[in-house]
Protein backbone atom coordinates (compact mmCIF):
# COMPACT_ATOMS: atom_id res chain seq x y z
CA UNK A 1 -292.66 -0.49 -124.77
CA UNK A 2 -293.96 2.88 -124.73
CA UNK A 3 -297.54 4.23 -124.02
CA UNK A 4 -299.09 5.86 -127.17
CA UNK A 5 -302.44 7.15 -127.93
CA UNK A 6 -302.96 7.61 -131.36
CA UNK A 7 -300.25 4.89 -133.22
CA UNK A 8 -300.26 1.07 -132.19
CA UNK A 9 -296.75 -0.41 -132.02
CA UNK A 10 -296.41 -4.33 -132.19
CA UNK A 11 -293.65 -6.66 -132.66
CA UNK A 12 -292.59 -9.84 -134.60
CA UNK A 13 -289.42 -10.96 -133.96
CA UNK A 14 -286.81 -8.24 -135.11
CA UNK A 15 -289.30 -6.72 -137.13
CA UNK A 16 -291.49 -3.38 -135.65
CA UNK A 17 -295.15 -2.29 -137.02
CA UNK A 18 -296.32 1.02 -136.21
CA UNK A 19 -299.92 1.66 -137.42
CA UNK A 20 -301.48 5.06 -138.04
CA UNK A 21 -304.45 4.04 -135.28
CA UNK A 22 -307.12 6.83 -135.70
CA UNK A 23 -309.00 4.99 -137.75
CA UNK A 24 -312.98 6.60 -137.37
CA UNK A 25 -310.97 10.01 -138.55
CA UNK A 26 -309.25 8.42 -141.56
CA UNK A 27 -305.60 8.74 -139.52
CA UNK A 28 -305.38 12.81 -139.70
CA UNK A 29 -302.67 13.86 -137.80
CA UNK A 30 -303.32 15.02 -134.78
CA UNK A 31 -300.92 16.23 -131.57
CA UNK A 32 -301.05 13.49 -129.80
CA UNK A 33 -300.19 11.39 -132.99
CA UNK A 34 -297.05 13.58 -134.06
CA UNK A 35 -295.75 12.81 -130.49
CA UNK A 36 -296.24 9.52 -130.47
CA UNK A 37 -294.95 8.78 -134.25
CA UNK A 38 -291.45 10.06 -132.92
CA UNK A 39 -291.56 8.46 -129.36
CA UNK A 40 -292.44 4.99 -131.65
CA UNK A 41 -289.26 5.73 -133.57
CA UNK A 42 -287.28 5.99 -131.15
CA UNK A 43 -287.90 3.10 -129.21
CA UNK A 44 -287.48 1.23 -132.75
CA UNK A 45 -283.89 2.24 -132.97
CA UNK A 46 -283.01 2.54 -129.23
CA UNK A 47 -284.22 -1.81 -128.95
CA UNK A 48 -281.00 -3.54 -130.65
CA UNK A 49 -283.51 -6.42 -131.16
CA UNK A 50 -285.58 -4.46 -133.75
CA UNK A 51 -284.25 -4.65 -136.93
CA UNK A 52 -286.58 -3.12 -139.30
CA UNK A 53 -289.80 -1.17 -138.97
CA UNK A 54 -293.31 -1.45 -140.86
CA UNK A 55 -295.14 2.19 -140.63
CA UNK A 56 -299.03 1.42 -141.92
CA UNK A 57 -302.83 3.00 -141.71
CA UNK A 58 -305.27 1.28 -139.55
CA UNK A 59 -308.62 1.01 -141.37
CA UNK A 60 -309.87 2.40 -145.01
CA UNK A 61 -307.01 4.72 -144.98
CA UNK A 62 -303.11 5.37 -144.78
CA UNK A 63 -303.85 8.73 -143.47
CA UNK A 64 -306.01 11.84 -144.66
CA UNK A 65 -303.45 14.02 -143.73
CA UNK A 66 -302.69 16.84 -140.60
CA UNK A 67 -305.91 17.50 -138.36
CA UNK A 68 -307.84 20.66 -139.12
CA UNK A 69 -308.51 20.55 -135.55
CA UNK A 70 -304.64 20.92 -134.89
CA UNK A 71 -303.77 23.38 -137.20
CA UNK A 72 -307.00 25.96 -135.96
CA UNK A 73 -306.33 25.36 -132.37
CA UNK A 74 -302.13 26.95 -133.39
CA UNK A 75 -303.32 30.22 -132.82
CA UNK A 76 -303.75 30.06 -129.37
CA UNK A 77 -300.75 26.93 -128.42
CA UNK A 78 -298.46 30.15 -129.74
CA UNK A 79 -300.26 33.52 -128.66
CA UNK A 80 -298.82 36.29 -127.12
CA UNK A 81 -298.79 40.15 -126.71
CA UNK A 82 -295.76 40.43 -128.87
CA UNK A 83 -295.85 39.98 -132.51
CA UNK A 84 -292.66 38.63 -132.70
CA UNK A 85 -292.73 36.32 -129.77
CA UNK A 86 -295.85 34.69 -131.56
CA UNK A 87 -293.74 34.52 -134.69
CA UNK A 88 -290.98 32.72 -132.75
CA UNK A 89 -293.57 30.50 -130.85
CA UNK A 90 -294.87 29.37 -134.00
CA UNK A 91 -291.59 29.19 -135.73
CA UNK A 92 -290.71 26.36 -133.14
CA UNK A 93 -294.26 24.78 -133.60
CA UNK A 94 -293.12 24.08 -137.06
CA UNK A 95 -289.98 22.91 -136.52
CA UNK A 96 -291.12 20.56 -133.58
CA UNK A 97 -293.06 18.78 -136.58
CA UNK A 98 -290.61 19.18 -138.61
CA UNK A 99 -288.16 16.86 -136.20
CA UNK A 100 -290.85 14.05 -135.35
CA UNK A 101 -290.68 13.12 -139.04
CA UNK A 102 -287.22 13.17 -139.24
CA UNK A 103 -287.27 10.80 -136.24
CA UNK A 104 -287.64 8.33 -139.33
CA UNK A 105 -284.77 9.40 -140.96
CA UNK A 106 -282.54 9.27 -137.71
CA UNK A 107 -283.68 5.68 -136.85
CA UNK A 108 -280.97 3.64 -138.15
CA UNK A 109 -283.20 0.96 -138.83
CA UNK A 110 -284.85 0.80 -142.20
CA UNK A 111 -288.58 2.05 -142.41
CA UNK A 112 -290.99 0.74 -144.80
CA UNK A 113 -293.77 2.83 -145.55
CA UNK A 114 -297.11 0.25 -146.68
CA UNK A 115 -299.60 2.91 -147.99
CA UNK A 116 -303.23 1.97 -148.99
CA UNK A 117 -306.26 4.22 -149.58
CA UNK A 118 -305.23 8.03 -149.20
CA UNK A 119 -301.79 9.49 -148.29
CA UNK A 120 -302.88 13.57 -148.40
CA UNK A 121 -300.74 16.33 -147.24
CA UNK A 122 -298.67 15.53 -143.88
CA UNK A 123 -298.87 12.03 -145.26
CA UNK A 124 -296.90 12.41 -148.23
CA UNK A 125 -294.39 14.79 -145.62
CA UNK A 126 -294.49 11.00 -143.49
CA UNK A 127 -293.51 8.68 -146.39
CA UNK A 128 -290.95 10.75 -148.07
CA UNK A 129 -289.09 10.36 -144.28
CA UNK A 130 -289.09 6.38 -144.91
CA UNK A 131 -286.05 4.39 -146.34
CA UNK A 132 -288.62 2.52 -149.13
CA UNK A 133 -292.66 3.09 -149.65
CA UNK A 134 -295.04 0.26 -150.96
CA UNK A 135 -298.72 0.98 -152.16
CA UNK A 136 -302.16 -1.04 -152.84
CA UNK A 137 -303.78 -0.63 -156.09
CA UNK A 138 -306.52 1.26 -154.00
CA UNK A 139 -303.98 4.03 -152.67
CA UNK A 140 -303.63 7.69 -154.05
CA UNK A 141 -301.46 10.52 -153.10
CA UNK A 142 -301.75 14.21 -152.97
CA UNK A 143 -299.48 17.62 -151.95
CA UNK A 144 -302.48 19.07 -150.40
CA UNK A 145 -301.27 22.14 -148.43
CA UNK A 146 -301.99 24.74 -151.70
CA UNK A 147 -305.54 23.88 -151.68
CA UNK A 148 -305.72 24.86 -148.01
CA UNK A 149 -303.99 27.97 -148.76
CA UNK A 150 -300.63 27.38 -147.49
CA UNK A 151 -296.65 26.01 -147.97
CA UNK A 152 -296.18 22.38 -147.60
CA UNK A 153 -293.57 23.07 -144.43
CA UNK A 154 -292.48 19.95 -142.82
CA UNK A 155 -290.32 18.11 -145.55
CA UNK A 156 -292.33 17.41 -148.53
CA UNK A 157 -290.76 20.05 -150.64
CA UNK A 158 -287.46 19.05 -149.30
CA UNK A 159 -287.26 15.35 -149.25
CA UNK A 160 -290.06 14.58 -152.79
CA UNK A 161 -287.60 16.18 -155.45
CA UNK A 162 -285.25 13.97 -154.39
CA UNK A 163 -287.16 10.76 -154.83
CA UNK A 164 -289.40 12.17 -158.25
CA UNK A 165 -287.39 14.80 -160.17
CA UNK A 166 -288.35 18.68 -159.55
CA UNK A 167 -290.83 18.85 -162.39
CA UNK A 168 -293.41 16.91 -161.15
CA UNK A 169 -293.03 17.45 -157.67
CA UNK A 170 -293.66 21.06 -158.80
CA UNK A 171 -296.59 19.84 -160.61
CA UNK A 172 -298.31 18.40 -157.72
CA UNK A 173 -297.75 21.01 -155.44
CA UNK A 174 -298.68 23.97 -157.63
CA UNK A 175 -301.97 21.82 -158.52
CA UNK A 176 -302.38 19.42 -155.34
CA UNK A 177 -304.00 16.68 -158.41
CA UNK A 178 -304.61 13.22 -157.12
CA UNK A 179 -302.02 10.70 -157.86
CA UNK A 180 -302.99 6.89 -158.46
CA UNK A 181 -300.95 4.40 -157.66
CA UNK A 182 -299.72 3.32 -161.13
CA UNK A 183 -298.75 6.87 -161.50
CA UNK A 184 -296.97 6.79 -158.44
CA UNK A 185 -295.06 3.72 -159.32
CA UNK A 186 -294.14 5.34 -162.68
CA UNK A 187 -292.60 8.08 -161.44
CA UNK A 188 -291.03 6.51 -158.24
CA UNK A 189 -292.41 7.76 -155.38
CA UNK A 190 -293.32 4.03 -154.40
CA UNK A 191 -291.04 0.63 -154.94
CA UNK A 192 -293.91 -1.51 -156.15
CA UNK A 193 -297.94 -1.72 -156.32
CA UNK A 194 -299.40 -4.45 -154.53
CA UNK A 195 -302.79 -6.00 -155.62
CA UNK A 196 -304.81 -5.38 -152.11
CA UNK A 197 -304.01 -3.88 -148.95
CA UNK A 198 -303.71 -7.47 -147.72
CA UNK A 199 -301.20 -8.07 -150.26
CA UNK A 200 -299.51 -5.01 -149.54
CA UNK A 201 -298.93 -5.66 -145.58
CA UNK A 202 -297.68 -9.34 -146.44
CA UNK A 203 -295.45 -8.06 -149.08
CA UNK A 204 -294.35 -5.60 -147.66
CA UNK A 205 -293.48 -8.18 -144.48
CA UNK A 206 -291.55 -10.44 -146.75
CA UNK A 207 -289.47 -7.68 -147.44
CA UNK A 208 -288.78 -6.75 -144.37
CA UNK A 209 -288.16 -10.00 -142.38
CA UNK A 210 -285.59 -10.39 -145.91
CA UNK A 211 -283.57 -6.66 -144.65
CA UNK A 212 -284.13 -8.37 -140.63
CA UNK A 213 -281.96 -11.58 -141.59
CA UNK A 214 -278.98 -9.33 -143.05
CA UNK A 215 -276.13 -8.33 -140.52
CA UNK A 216 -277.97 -5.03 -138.31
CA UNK A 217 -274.37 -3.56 -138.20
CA UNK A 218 -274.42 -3.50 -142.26
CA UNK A 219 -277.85 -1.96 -142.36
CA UNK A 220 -277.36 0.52 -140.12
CA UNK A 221 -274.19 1.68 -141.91
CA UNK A 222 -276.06 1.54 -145.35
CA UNK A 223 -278.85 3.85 -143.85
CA UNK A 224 -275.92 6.66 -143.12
CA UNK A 225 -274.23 6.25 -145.90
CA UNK A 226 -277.58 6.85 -148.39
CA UNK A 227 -279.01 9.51 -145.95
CA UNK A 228 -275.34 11.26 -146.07
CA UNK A 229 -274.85 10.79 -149.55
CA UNK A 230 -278.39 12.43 -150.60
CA UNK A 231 -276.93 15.55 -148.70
CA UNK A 232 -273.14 15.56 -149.67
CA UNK A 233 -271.13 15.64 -152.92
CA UNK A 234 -269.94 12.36 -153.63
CA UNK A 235 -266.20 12.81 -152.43
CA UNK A 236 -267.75 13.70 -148.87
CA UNK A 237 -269.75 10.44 -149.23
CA UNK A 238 -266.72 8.50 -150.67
CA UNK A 239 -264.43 9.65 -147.84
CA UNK A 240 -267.24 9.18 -145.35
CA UNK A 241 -267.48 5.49 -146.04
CA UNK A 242 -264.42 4.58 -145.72
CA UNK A 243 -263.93 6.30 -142.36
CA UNK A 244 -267.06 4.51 -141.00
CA UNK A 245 -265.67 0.75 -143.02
CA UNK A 246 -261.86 1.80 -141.06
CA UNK A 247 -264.42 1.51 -138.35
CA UNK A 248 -267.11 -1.26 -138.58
CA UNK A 249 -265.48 -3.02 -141.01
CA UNK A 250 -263.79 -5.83 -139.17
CA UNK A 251 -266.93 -6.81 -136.75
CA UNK A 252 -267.88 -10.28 -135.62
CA UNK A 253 -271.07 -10.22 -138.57
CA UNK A 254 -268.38 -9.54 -141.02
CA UNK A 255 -266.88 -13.06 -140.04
CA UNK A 256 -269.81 -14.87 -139.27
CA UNK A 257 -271.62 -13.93 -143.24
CA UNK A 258 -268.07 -15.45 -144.19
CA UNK A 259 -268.03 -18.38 -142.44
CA UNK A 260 -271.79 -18.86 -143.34
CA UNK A 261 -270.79 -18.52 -146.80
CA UNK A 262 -268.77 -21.25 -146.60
CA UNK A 263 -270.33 -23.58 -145.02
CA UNK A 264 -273.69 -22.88 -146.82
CA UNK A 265 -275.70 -22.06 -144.20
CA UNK A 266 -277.45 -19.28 -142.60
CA UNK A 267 -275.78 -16.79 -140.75
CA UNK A 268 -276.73 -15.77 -137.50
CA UNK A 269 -276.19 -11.86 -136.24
CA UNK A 270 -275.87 -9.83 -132.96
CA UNK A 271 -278.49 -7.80 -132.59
């Protein structure tokens, strides 16, 4: 497993947690955290025996958002006596962040996002990366970037009209409000509201250990095929599919489901 500094990865079985673990600064997001969330993803879909993976908050707090330390110490990471070469240097700063939270997205194992307490600014950027996101009663959300005087610019206006219509992702960026976590259930930026955060992590488990019993080959084809369809008209993703099922289709899970069918029993998968 890999050596990280500011996220905890554990496992349980086929199932992967990776916890937010700066807990005494409410999970803000600093360097060393943004390298580590990506090399944590990519061990999760480089180990065939991980199936699925949990991301969660350590302590009061999913996480309060991108480190202010971070962001005032960019000036100098990208400095230098051209304008232009700063421009560039900071051009690839950005989309260097921009990548580690896509390293959810190119997983091919699902990601479930457990969110209690805040999710604020890079957080919401985080979430909107995973395949499904779960709340506690006790967890709000906010596009925070306007109030610090600057474009949300590492997926959050790219990825949240997707999942809640442009209108009120439009709202909440324009006006950064606080949203609760009814709200955010209503208007389907999480799956479900759990009672507690204690509820939330078991729920959320159930779930996934459910999505780790199903055949890894199927999964990992559904993830493409959602992730491709959000980005192509539907006769790319129809034509898409059937090239990868002319594929995958006639694997050794395919006939193993089948035979457990039959015999009423549970089927056992390949990792």
């Amino acid at each position: 497993m890999p050596t990280l500094e500011a996220v905890s990865l554990s496992v349980d079985g086929h199932i992967a947690t990776i916890r937010l673990n700066r807990p005494d600064k409410m999970n803000a997001m600093n360097l060393a955290m943004w390298h580590d969330i990506r090399t944590a993803f990519q061990y999760v879909d480089a180990t065939p025996e991980l199936r699925v993976a949990i991301l969660e908050g350590e302590g009061r707090a999913f996480t309060a958002g991108i480190d202010l330390q971070m962001m005032l110490g960019v000036g100098a990471q990208v400095r230098d006596d051209c304008d232009g070469r700063t421009r560039e240097n900071l051009r690839r700063v950005i989309l260097d962040l921009q990548d580690t939270l896509t390293s959810l997205e190119r997983c091919r194992k699902p990601v479930l996002a457990a969110v209690h307490g805040a999710c604020v600014g890079g957080g919401i950027d985080l979430i909107c990366c995973a395949d499904m996101r779960y709340c506690s009663a006790d967890a709000w959300f906010s596009v925070k970037e306007i109030d610090v005087g600057m474009v949300a610019d590492v997926g959050t206006l790219q990825r949240l009209p997707r999942l809640i219509g442009d209108g009120i992702t439009r709202e909440l960026a324009y006006t950064a409000r606080k949203v609760e976590a009814a709200e955010a259930r209503e208007i389907r930026l999480v799956n479900r509201v759990f009672e507690t955060p204690e509820a939330l992590r078991e729920g959320v488990r159930e779930i996934a250990a459910t999505i780790a019993a199903k055949s890894p080959l199927s999964v990992r084809g559904v993830k493409e095929m959602v992730n491709y369809a959000r980005d192509h008209t539907v006769a790319d993703g129809l034509n898409y599919v059937a090239t990868w099922n002319a594929a995958m289709l006639m694997s050794a899970d395919l006939q193993a489901a089948m035979m457990a069918g039959m015999s009423k029993s549970a089927p056992q998968f390949k990792d």
